[in-house]
C-alpha atoms as a PDB file:
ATOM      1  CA  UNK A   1     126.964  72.780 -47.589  1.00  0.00           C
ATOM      2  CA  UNK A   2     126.150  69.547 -45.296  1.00  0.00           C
ATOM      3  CA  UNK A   3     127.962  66.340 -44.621  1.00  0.00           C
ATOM      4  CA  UNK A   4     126.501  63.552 -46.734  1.00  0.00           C
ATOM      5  CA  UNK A   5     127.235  59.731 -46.670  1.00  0.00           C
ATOM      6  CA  UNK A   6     126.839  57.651 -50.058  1.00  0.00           C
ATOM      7  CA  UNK A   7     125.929  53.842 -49.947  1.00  0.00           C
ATOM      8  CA  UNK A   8     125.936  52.377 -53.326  1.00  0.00           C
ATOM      9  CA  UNK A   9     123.369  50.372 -53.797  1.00  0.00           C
ATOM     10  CA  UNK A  10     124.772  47.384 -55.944  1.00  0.00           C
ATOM     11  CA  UNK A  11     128.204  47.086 -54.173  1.00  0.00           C
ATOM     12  CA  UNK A  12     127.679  48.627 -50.275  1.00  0.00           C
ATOM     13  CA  UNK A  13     130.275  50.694 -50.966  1.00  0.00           C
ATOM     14  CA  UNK A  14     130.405  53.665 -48.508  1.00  0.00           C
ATOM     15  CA  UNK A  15     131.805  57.784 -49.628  1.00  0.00           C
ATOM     16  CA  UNK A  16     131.790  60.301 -47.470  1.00  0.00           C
ATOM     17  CA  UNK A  17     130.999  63.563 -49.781  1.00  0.00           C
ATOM     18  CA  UNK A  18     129.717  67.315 -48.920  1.00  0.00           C
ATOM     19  CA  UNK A  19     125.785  68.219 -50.583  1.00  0.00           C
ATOM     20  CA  UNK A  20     124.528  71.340 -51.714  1.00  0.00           C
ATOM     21  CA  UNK A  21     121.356  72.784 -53.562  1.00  0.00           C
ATOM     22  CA  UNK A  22     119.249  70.177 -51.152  1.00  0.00           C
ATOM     23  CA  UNK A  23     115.465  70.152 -52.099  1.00  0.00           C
ATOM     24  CA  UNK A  24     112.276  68.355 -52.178  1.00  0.00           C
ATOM     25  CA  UNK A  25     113.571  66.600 -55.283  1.00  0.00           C
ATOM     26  CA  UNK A  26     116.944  66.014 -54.767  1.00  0.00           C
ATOM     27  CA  UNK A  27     120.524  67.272 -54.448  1.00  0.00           C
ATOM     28  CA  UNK A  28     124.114  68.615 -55.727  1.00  0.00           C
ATOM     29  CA  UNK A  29     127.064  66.255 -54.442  1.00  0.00           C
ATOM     30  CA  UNK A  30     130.581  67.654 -54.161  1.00  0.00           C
ATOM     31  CA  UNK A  31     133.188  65.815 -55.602  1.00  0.00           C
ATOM     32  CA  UNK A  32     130.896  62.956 -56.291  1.00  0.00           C
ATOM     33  CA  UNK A  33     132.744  61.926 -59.876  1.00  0.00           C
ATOM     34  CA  UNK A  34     133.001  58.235 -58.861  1.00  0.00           C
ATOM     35  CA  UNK A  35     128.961  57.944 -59.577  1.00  0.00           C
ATOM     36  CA  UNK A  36     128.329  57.122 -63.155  1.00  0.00           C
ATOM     37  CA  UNK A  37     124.901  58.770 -64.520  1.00  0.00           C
ATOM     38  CA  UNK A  38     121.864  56.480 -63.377  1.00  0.00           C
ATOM     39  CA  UNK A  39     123.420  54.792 -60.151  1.00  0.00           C
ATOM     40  CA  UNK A  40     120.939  53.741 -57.407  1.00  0.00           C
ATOM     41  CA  UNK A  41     122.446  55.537 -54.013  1.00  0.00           C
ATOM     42  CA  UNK A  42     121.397  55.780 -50.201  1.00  0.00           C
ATOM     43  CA  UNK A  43     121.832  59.024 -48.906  1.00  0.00           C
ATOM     44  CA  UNK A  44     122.372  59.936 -45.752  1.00  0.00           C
ATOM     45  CA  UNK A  45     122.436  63.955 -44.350  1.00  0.00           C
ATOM     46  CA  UNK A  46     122.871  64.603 -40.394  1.00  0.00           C
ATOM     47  CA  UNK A  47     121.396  67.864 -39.259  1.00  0.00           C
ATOM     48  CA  UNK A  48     120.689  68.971 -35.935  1.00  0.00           C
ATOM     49  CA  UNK A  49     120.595  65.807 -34.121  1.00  0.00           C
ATOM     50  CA  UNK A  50     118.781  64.342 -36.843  1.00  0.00           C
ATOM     51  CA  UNK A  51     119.581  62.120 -40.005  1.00  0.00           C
ATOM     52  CA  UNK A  52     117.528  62.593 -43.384  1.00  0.00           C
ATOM     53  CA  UNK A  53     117.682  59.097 -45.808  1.00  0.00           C
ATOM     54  CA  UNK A  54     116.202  58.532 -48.812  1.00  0.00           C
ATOM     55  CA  UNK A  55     117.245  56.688 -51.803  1.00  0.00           C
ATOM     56  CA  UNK A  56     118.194  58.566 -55.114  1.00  0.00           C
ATOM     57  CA  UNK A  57     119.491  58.351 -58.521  1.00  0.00           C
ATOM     58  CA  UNK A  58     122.419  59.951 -60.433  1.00  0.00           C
ATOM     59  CA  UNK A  59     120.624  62.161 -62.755  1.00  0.00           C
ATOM     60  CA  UNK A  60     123.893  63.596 -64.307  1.00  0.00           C
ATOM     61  CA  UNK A  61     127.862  64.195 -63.914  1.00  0.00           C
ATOM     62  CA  UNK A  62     129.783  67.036 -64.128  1.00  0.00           C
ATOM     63  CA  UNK A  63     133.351  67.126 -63.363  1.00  0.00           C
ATOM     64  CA  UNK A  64     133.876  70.436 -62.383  1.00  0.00           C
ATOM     65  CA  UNK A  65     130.456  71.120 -59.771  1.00  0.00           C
ATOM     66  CA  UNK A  66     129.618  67.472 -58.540  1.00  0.00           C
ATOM     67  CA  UNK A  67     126.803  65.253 -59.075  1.00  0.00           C
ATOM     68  CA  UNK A  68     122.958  65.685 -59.263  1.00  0.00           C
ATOM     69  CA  UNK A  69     121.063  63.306 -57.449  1.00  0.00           C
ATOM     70  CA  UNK A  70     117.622  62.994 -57.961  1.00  0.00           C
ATOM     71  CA  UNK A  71     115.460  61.488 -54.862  1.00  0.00           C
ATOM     72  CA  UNK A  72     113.358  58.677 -55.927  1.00  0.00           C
ATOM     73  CA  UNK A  73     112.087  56.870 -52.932  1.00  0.00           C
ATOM     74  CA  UNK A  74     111.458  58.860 -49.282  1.00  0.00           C
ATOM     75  CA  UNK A  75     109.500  57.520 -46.681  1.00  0.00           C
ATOM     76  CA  UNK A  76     107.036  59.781 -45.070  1.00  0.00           C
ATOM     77  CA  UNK A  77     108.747  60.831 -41.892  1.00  0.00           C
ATOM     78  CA  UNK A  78     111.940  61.120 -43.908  1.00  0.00           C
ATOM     79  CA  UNK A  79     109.580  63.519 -45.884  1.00  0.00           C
ATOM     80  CA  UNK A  80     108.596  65.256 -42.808  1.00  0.00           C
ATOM     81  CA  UNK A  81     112.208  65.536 -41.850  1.00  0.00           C
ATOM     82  CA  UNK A  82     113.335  67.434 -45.500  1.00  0.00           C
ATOM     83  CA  UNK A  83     110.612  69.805 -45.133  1.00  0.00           C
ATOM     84  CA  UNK A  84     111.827  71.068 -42.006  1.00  0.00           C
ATOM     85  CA  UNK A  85     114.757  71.892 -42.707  1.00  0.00           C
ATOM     86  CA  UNK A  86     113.816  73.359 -46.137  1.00  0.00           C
ATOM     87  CA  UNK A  87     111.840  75.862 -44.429  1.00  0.00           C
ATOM     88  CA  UNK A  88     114.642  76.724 -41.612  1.00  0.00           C
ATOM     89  CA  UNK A  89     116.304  77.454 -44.592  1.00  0.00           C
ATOM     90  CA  UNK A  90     113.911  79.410 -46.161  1.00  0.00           C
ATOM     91  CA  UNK A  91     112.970  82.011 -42.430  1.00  0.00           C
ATOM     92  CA  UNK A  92     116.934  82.721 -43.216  1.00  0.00           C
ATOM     93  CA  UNK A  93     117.223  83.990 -46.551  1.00  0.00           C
END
């Protein structure tokens, strides 16, 4: 679990949430129910002195686990960034 900020897209609204299941394709969000299916969001996930962004879709709601976002624009060092800590992850399982 990481901290994760949410900027909607359409109204600059700002959440604060927790993320899960993070990788190359997207993420879980925890609680995350006031994204509707198909909403255009900014993420943003500090790590380690460092801040991952990328902007993402709501690719479904469920009320009990969260929502799944689904990245659909990262630039390259963002990219760079991601893959990093993906494979941190991966040297500790």
């Amino acid at each position: 679990m990481a901290s994760v900020v949410l900027i909607d897209l359409e109204s600059s609204r700002t959440s604060a949430e927790r993320t899960s299941d993070l990788s190359l394709f997207g993420c879980q969000v925890v609680p995350g129910n006031s994204s509707p299916a198909g909403k255009r969001l900014r993420l943003q996930i500090p790590h380690n002195g460092e801040v991952f962004e990328a902007v993402g879709r709501v690719a479904n709601v469920r009320p009990t686990t969260g929502i799944g976002i689904v990245f659909t624009k990262i630039e390259l060092r963002q990219q760079l960034v991601l893959e990093e800590w993906l494979a941190e992850l991966r040297k500790k399982d």
